[in-house]
C-alpha atoms as a PDB file:
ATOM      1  CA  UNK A   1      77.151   8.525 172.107  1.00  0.00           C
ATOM      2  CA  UNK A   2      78.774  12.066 172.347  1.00  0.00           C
ATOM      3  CA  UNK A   3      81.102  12.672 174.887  1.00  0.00           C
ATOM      4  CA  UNK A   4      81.194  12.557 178.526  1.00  0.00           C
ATOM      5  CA  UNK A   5      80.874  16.341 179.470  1.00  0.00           C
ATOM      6  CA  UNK A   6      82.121  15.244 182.816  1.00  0.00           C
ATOM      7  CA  UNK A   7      84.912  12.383 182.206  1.00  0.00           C
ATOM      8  CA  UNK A   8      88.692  13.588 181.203  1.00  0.00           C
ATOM      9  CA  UNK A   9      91.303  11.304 180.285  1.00  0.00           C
ATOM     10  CA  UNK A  10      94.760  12.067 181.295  1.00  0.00           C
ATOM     11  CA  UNK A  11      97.456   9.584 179.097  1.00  0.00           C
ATOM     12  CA  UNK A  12     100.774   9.459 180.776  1.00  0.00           C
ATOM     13  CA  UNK A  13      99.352  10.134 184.683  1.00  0.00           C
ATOM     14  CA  UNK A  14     101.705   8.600 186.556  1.00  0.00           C
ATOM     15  CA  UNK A  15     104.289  11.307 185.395  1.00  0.00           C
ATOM     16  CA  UNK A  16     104.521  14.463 187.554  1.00  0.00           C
ATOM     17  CA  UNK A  17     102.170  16.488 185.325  1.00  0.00           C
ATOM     18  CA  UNK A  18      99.350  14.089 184.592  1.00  0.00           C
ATOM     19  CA  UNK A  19      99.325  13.300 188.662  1.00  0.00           C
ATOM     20  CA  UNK A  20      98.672  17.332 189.275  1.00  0.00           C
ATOM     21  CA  UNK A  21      96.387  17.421 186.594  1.00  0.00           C
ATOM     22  CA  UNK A  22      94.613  14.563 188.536  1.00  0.00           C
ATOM     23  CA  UNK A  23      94.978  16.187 191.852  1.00  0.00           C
ATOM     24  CA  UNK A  24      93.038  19.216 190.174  1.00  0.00           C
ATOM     25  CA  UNK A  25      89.844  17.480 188.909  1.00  0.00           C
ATOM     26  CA  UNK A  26      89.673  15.438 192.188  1.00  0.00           C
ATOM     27  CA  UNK A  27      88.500  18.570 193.682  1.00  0.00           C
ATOM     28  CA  UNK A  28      85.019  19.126 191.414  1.00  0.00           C
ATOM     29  CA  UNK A  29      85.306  15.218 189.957  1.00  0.00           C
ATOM     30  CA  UNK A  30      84.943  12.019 191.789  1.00  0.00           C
ATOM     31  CA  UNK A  31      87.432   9.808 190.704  1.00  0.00           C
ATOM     32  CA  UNK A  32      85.506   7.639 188.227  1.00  0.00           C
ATOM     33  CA  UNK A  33      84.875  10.081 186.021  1.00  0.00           C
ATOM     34  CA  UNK A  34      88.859  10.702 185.409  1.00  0.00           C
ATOM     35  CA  UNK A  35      90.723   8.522 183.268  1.00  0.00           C
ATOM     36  CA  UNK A  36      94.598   7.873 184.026  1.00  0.00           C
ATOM     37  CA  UNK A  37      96.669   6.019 181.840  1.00  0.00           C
ATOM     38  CA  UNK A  38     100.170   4.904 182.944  1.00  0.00           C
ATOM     39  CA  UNK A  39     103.156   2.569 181.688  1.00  0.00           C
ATOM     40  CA  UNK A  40     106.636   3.180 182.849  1.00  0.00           C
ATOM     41  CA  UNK A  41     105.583   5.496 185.699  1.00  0.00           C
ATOM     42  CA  UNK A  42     107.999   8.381 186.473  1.00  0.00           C
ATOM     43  CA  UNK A  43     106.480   8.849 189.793  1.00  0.00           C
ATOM     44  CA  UNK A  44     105.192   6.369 192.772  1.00  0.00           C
ATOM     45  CA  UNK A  45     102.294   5.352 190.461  1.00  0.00           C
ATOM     46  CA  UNK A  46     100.485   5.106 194.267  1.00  0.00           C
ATOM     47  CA  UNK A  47     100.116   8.892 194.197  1.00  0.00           C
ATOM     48  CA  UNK A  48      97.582   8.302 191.609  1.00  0.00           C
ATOM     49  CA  UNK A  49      95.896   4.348 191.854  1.00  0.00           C
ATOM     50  CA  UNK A  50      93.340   5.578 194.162  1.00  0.00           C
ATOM     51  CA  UNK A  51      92.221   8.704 192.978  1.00  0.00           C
ATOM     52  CA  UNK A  52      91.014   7.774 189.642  1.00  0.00           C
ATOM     53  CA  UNK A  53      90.379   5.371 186.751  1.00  0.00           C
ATOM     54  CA  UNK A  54      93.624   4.160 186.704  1.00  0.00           C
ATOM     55  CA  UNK A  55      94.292   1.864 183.485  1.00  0.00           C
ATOM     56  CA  UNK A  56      97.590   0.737 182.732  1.00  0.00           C
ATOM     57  CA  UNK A  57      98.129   1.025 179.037  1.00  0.00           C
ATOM     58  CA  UNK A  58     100.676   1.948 176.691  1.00  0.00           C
ATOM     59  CA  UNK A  59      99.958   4.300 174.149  1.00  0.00           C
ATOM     60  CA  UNK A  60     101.784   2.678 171.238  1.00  0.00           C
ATOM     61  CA  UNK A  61      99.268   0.009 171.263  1.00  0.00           C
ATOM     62  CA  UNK A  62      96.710   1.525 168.861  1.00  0.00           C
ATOM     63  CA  UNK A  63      93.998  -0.953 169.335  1.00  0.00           C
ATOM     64  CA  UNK A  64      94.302  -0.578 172.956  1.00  0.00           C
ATOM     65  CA  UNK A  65      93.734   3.512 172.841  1.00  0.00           C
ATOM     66  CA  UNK A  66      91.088   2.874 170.679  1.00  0.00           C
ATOM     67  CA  UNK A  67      88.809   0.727 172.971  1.00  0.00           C
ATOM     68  CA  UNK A  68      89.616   3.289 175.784  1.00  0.00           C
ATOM     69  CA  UNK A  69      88.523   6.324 174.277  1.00  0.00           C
ATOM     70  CA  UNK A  70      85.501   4.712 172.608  1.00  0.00           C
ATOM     71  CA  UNK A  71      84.309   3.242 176.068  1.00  0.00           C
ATOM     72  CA  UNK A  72      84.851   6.277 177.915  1.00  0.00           C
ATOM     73  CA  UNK A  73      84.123   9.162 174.956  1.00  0.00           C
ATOM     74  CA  UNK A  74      86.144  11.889 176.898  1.00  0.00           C
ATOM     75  CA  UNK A  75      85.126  15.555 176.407  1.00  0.00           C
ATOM     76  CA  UNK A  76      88.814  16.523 177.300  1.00  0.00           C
ATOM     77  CA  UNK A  77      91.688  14.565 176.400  1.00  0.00           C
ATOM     78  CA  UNK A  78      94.775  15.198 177.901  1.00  0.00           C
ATOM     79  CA  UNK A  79      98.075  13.776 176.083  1.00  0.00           C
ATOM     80  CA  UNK A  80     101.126  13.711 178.142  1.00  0.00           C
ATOM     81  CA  UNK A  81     102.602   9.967 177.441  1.00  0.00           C
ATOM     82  CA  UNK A  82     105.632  10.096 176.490  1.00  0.00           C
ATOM     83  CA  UNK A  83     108.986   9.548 176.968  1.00  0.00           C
ATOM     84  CA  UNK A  84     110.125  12.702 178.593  1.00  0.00           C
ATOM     85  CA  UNK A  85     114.283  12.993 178.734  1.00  0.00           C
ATOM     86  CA  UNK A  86     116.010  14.094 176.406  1.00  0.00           C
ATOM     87  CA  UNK A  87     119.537  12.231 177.511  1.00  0.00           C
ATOM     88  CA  UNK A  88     117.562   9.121 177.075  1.00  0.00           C
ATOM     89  CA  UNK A  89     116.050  10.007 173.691  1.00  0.00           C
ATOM     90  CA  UNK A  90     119.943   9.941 172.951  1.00  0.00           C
ATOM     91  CA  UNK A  91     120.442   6.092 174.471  1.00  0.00           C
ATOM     92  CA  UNK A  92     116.508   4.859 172.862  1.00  0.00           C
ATOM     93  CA  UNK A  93     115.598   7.018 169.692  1.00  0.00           C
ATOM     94  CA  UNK A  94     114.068   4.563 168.452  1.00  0.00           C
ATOM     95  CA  UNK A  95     111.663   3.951 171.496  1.00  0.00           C
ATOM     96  CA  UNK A  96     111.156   7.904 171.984  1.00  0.00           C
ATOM     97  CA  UNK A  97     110.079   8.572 168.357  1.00  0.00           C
ATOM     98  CA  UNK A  98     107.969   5.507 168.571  1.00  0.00           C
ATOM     99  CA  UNK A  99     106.479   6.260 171.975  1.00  0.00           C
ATOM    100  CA  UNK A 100     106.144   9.954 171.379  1.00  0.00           C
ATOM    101  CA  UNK A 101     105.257  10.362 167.734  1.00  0.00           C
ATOM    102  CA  UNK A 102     102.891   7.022 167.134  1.00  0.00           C
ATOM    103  CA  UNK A 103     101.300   7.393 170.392  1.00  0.00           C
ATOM    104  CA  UNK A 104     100.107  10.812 169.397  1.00  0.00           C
ATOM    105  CA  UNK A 105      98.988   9.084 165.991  1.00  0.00           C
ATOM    106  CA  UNK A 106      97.125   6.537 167.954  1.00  0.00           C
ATOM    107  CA  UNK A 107      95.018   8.986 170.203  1.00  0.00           C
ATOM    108  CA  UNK A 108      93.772  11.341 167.308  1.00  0.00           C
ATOM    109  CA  UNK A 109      93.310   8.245 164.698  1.00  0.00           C
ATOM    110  CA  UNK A 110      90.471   6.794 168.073  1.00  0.00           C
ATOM    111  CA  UNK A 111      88.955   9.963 168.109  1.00  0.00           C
ATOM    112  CA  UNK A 112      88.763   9.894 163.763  1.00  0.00           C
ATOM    113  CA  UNK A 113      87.422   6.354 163.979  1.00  0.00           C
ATOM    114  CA  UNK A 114      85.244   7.224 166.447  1.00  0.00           C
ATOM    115  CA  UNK A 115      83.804  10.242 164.178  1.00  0.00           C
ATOM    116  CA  UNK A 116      83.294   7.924 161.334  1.00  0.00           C
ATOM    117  CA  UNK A 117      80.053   6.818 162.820  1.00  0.00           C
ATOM    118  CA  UNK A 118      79.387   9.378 166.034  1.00  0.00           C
ATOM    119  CA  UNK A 119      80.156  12.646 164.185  1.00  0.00           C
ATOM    120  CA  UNK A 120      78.970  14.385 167.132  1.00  0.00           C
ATOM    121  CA  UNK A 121      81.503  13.363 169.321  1.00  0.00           C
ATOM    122  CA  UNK A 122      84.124  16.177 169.397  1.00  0.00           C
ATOM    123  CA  UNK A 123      86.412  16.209 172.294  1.00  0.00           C
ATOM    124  CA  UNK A 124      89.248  18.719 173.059  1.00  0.00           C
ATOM    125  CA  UNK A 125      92.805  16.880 173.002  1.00  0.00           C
ATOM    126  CA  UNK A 126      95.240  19.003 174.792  1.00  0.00           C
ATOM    127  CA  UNK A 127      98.843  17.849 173.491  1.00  0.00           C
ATOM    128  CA  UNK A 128     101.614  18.324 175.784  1.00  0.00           C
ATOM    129  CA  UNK A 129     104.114  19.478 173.292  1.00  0.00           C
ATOM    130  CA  UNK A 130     107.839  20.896 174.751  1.00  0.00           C
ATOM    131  CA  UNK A 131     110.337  23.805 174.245  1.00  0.00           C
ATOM    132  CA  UNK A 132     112.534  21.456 173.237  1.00  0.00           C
ATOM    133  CA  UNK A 133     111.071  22.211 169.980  1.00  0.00           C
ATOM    134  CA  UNK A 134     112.743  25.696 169.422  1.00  0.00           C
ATOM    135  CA  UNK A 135     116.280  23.654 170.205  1.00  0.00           C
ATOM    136  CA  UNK A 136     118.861  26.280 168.414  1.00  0.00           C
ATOM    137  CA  UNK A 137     116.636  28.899 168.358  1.00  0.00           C
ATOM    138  CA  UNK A 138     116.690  29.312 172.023  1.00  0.00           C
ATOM    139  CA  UNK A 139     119.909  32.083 171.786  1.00  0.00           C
ATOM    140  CA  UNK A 140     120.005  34.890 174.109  1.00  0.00           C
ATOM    141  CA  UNK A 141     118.877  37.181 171.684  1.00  0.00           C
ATOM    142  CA  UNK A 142     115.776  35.553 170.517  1.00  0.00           C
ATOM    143  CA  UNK A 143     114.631  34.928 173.988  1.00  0.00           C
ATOM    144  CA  UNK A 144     111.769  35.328 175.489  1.00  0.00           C
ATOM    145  CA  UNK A 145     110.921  32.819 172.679  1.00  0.00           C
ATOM    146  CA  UNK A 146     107.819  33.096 170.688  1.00  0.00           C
ATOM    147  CA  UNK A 147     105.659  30.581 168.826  1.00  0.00           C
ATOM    148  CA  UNK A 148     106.616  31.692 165.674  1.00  0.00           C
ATOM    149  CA  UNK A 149     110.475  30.782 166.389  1.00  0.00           C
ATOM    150  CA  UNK A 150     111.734  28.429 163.934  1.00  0.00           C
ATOM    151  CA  UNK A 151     111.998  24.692 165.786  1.00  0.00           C
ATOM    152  CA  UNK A 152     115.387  23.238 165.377  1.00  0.00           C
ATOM    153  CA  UNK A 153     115.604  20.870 167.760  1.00  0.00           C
ATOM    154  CA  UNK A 154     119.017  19.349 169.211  1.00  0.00           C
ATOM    155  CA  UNK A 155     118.344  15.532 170.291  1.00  0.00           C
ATOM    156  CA  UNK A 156     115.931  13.021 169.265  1.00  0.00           C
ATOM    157  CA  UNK A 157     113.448  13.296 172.078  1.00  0.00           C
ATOM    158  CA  UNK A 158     113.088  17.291 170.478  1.00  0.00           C
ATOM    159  CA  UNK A 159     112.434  16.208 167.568  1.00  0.00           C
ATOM    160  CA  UNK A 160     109.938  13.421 168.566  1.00  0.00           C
ATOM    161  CA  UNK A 161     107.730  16.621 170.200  1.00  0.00           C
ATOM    162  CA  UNK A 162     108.119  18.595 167.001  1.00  0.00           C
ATOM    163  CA  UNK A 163     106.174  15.448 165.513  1.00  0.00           C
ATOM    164  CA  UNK A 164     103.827  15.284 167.980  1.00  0.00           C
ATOM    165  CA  UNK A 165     103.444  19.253 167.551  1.00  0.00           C
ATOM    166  CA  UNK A 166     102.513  19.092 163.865  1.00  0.00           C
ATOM    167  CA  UNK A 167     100.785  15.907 163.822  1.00  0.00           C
ATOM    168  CA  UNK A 168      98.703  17.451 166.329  1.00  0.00           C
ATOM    169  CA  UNK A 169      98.241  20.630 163.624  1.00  0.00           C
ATOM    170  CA  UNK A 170      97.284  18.446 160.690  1.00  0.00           C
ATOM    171  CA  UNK A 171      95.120  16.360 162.469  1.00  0.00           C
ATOM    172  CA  UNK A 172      92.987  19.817 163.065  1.00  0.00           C
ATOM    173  CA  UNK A 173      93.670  21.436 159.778  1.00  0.00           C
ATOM    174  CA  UNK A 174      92.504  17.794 157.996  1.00  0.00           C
ATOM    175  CA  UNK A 175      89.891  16.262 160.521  1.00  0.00           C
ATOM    176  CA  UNK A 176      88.490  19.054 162.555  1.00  0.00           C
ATOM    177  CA  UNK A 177      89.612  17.064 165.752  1.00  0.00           C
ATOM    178  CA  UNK A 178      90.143  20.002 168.425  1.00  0.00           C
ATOM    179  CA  UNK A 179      93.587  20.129 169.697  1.00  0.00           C
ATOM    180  CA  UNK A 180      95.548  22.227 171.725  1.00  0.00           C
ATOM    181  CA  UNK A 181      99.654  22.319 171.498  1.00  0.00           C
ATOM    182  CA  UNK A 182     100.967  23.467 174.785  1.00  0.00           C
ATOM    183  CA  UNK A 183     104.987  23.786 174.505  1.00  0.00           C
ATOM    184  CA  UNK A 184     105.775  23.947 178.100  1.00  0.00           C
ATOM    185  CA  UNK A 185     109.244  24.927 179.336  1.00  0.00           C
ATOM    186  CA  UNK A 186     110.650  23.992 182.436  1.00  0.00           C
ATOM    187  CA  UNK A 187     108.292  23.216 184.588  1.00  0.00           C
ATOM    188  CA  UNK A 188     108.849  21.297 188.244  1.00  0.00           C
ATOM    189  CA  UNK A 189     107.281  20.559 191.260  1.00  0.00           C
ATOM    190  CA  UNK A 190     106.447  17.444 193.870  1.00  0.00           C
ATOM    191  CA  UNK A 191     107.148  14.377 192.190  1.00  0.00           C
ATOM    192  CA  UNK A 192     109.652  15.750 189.614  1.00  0.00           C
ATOM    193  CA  UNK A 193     112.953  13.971 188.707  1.00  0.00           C
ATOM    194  CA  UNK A 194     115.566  14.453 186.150  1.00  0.00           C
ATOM    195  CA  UNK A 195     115.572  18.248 186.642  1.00  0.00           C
ATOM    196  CA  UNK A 196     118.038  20.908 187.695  1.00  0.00           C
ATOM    197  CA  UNK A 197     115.714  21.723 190.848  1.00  0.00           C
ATOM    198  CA  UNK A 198     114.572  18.364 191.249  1.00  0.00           C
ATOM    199  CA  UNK A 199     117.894  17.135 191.563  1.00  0.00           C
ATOM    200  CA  UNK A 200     119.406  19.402 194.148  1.00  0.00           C
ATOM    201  CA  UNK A 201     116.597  19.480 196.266  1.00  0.00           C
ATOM    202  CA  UNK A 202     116.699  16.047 196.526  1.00  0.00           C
ATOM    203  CA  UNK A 203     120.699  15.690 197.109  1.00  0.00           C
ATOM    204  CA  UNK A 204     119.885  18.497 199.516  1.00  0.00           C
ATOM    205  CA  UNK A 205     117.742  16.845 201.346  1.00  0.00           C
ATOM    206  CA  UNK A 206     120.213  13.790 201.292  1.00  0.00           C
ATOM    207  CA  UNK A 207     122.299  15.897 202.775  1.00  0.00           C
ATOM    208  CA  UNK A 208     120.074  17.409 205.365  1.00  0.00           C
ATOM    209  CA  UNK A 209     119.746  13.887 206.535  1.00  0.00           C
ATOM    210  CA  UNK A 210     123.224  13.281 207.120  1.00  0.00           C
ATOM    211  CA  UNK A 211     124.148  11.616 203.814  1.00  0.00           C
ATOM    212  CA  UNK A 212     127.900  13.267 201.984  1.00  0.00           C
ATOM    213  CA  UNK A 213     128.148  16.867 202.991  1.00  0.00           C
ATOM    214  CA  UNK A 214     129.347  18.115 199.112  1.00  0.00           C
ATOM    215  CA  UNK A 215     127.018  19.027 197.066  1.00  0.00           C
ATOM    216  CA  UNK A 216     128.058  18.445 193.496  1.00  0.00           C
ATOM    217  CA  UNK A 217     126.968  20.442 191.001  1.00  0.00           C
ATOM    218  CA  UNK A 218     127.228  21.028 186.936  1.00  0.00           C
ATOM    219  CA  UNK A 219     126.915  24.166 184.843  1.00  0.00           C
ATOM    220  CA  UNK A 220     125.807  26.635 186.979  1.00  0.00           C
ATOM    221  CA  UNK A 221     125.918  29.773 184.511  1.00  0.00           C
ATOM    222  CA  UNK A 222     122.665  28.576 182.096  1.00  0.00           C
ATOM    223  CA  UNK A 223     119.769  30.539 182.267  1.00  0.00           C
ATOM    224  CA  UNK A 224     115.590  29.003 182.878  1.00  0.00           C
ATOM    225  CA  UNK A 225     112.602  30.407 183.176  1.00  0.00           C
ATOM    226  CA  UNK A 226     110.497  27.680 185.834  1.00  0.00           C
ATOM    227  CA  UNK A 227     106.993  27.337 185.964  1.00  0.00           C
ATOM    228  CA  UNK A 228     105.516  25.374 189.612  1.00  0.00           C
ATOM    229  CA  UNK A 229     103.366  22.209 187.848  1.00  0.00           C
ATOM    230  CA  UNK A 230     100.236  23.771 189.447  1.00  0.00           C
ATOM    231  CA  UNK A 231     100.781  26.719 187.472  1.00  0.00           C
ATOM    232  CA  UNK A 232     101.456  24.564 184.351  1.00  0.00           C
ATOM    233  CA  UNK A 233      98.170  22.269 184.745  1.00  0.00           C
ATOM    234  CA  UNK A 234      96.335  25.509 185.495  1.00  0.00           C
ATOM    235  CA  UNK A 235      97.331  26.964 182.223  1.00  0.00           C
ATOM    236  CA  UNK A 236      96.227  23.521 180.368  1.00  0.00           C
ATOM    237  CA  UNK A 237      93.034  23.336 182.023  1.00  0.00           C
ATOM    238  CA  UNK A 238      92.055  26.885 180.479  1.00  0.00           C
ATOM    239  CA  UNK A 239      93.240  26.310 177.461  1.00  0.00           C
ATOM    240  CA  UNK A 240      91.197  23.275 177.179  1.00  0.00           C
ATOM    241  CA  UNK A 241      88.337  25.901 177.752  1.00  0.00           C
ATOM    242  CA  UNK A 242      89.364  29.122 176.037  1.00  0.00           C
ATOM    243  CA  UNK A 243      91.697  28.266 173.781  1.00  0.00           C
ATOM    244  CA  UNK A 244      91.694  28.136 170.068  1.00  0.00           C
ATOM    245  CA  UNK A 245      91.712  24.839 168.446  1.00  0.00           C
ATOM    246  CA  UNK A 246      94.538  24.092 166.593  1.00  0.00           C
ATOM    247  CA  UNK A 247      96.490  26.938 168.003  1.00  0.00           C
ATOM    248  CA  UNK A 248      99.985  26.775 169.713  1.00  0.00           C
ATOM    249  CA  UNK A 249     100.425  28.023 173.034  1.00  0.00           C
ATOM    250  CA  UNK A 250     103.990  28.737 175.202  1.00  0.00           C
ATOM    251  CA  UNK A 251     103.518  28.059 178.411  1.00  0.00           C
ATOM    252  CA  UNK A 252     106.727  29.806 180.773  1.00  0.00           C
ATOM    253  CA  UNK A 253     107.829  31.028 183.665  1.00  0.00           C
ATOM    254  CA  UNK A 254     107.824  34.936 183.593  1.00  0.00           C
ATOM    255  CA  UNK A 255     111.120  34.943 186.004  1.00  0.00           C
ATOM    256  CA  UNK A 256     114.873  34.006 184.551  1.00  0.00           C
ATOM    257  CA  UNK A 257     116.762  32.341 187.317  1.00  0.00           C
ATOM    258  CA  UNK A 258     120.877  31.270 186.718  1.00  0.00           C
ATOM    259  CA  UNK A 259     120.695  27.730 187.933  1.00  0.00           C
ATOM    260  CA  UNK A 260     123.251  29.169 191.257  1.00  0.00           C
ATOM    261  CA  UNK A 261     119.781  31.321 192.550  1.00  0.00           C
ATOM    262  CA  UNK A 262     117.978  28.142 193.052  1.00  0.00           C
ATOM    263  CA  UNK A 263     120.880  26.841 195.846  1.00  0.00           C
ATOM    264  CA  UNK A 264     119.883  29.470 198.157  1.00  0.00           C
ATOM    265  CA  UNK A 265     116.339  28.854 198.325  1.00  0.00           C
ATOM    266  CA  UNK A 266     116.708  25.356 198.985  1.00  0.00           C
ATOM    267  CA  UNK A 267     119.554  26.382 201.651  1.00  0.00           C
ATOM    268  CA  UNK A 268     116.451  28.517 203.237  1.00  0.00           C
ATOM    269  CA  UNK A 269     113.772  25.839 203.430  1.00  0.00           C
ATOM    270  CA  UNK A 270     116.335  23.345 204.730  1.00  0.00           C
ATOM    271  CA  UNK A 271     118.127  26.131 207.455  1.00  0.00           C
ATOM    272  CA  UNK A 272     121.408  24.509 206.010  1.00  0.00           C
ATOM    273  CA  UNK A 273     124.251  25.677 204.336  1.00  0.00           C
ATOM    274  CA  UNK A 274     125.871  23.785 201.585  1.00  0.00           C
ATOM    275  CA  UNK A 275     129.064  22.522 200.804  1.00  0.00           C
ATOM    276  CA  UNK A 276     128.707  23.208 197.044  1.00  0.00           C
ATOM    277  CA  UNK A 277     131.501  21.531 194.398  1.00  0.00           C
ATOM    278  CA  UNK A 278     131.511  21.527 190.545  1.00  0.00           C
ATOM    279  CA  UNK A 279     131.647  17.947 189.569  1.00  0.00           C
ATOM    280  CA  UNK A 280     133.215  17.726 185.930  1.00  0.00           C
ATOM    281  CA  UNK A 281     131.238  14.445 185.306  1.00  0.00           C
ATOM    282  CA  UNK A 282     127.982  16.758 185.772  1.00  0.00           C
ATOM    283  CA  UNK A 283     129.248  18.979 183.284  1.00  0.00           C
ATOM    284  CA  UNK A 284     127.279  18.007 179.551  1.00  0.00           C
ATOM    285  CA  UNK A 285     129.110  18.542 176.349  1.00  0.00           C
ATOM    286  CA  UNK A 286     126.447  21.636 175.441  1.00  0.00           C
ATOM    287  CA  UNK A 287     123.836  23.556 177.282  1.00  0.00           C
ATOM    288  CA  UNK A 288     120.690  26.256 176.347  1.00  0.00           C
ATOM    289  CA  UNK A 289     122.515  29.289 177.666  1.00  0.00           C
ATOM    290  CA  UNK A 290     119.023  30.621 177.939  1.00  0.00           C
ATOM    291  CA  UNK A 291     115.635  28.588 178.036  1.00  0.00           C
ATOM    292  CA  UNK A 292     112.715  31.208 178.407  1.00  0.00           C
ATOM    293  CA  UNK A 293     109.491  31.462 176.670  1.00  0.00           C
ATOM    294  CA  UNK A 294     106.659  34.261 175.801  1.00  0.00           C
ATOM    295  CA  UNK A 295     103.504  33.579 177.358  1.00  0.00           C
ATOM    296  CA  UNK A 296     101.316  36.836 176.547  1.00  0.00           C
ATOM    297  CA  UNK A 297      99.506  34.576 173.770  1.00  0.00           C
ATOM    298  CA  UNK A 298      98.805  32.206 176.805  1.00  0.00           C
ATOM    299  CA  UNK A 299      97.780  35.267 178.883  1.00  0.00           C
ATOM    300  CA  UNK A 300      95.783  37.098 176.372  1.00  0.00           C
ATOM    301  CA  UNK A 301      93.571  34.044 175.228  1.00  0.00           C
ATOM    302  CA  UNK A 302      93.148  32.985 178.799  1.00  0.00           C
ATOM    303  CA  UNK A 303      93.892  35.341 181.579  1.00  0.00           C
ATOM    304  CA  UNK A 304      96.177  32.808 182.922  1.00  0.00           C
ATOM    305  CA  UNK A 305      98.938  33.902 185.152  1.00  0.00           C
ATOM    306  CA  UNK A 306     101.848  32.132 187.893  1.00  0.00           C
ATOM    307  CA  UNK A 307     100.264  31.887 191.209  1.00  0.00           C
ATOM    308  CA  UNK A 308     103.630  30.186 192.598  1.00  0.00           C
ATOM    309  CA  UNK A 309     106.934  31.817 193.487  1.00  0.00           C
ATOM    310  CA  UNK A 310     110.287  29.078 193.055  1.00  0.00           C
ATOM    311  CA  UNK A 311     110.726  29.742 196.785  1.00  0.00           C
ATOM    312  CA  UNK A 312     107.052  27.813 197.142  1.00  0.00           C
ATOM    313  CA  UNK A 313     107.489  25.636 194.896  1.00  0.00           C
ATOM    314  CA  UNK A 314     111.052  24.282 196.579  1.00  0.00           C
ATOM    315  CA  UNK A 315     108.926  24.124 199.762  1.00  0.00           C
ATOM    316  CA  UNK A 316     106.345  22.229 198.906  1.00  0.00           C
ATOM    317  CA  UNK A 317     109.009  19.808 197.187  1.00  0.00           C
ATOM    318  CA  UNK A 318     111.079  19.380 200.471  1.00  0.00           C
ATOM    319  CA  UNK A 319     107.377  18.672 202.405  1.00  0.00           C
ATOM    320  CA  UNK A 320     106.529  15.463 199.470  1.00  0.00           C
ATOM    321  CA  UNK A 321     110.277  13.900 200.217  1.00  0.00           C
ATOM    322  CA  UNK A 322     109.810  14.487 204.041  1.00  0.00           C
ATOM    323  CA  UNK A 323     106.321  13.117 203.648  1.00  0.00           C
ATOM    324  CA  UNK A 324     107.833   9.996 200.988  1.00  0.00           C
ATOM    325  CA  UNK A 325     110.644   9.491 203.760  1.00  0.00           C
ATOM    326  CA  UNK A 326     108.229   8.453 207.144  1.00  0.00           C
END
């Protein structure tokens, strides 16, 4: 059996990225033809039980990949399982190397066992790798970042994507197994958490609502470039089309914002104005100054480009927590 050309499996969709990814395919698939793994959800797995194959699973289990992908034979696999924070790659290293690193061994070892006796099934696995790689690289004067940057990573969960990253590479370079390695910076959106945006819009809100009127804040100095998630899955979906297996692919915002500009555009979808406090408990011992990322290989190879502005993208985020909050 070769693969499904119409069936995509999405590992890790009950995160913000694999439930946009869904929301994309729902409009030319019906929902049994996409595949959604989730364990630990980092959303309201809800969003996503009803609009496709949703399996619970957990990616370190190797047998349990395995009978997945061989039941389903996906044309495009999309691998975004993980565990995503880097603070709590610091508490669970363990756990994040594990999750992150022997997942990614688990998904590309089904699709070589697979091979062994179906050599014409060849899927595309699209590996959702991070800038957390470049880690030390990412100075001021190095940035926009290309792929070439060395990747010196600054906390486990960094280097657990730098594994996935070039287990991804050898699996191509060894196996012929199509892969794509997308190192996406920051990226955010409805359903995000654990983000600079995230997080004030939401404390905004909170405040909107009537809840403390300070609004706390850390560092307010850094530097990102921030991609809208609908940008982000629209970038993965062509490169699971155009681009070139085994290649590496940036995937960033083209706009710098200091972390202050977002607090006006959140004061402007919420007609408030906030009370706004640096909390030294928000502060973190060290910070990117800059995180920002070249995208013209992405551009050139696909003809992708942002379709979002941040000032959107905070919009549509206040409409999913007034729609959550009914």
């Amino acid at each position: 059996m070769a693969q499904a050309a119409n069936t995509v499996l999405i590992t890790g969709s009950a995160g913000m990225v694999g439930s946009h990814l869904i929301d994309h395919y729902r409009k030319s698939l019906p929902k049994q033809s996409i595949i959604g793994t989730w364990f630990k959800p980092t959303i309201d797995v809800n969003d996503i039980l009803n609009e496709c194959t949703a399996v619970e699973l957990d990616v370190t289990d190797s047998e349990k990949v395995f009978e997945l992908i061989n039941r389903h034979h996906p044309a495009i696999i999309y691998h975004l399982a993980a565990q995503s924070y880097p603070t709590v790659s610091w508490e669970k290293p363990v756990e994040t190397i594990d999750t992150n690193m022997n997942g990614t061994v688990n998904v590309f070892e089904s699709v070589k066992k697979i091979r062994a006796t179906e050599n014409d099934y060849d899927p595309m696995i699209v590996v959702a790798c991070s800038s957390a790689e470049y880690g030390a690289s990412l100075t001021p004067e190095n940035t926009p970042v290309k792929e070439s940057a060395p990747l010196l990573p600054l906390h486990p969960y960094g280097v657990s994507k730098v594994g996935q990253d070039l287990l991804s590479f050898q699996y191509w370079e060894n196996f012929r197994i199509r892969c794509i390695r997308v190192r996406i910076f920051n990226t955010t959106g409805a359903r995000k958490t654990n983000d600079v945006t995230s997080d004030f819009v939401s404390r905004a809100f909170q405040i909107s609502r009537g809840a403390e009127n300070v609004f706390r804040v850390g560092n307010l100095e850094t530097k990102r470039a921030i991609t809208d998630v609908r940008d982000l899955v629209s970038a993965m979906v062509l490169l699971a089309e155009k681009g070139k297996p085994g290649d590496v692919y940036n995937v960033s915002g083209d706009r710098v914002y200091q972390v202050k500009e977002i607090i006006p555009l959140i004061e402007k979808a919420l007609a408030i104005k906030l009370n706004v406090q640096v909390d030294q408990k928000l502060l973190r011992p060290s910070d990117e100054p800059i995180i920002f990322g070249d995208s013209s290989k992405l551009k050139n190879d696909t003809g992708w480009r942002q379709q979002y502005s941040l000032e959107e993208t905070v919009k549509d985020m206040i409409e999913y927590l007034k729609l959550k909050s009914k």
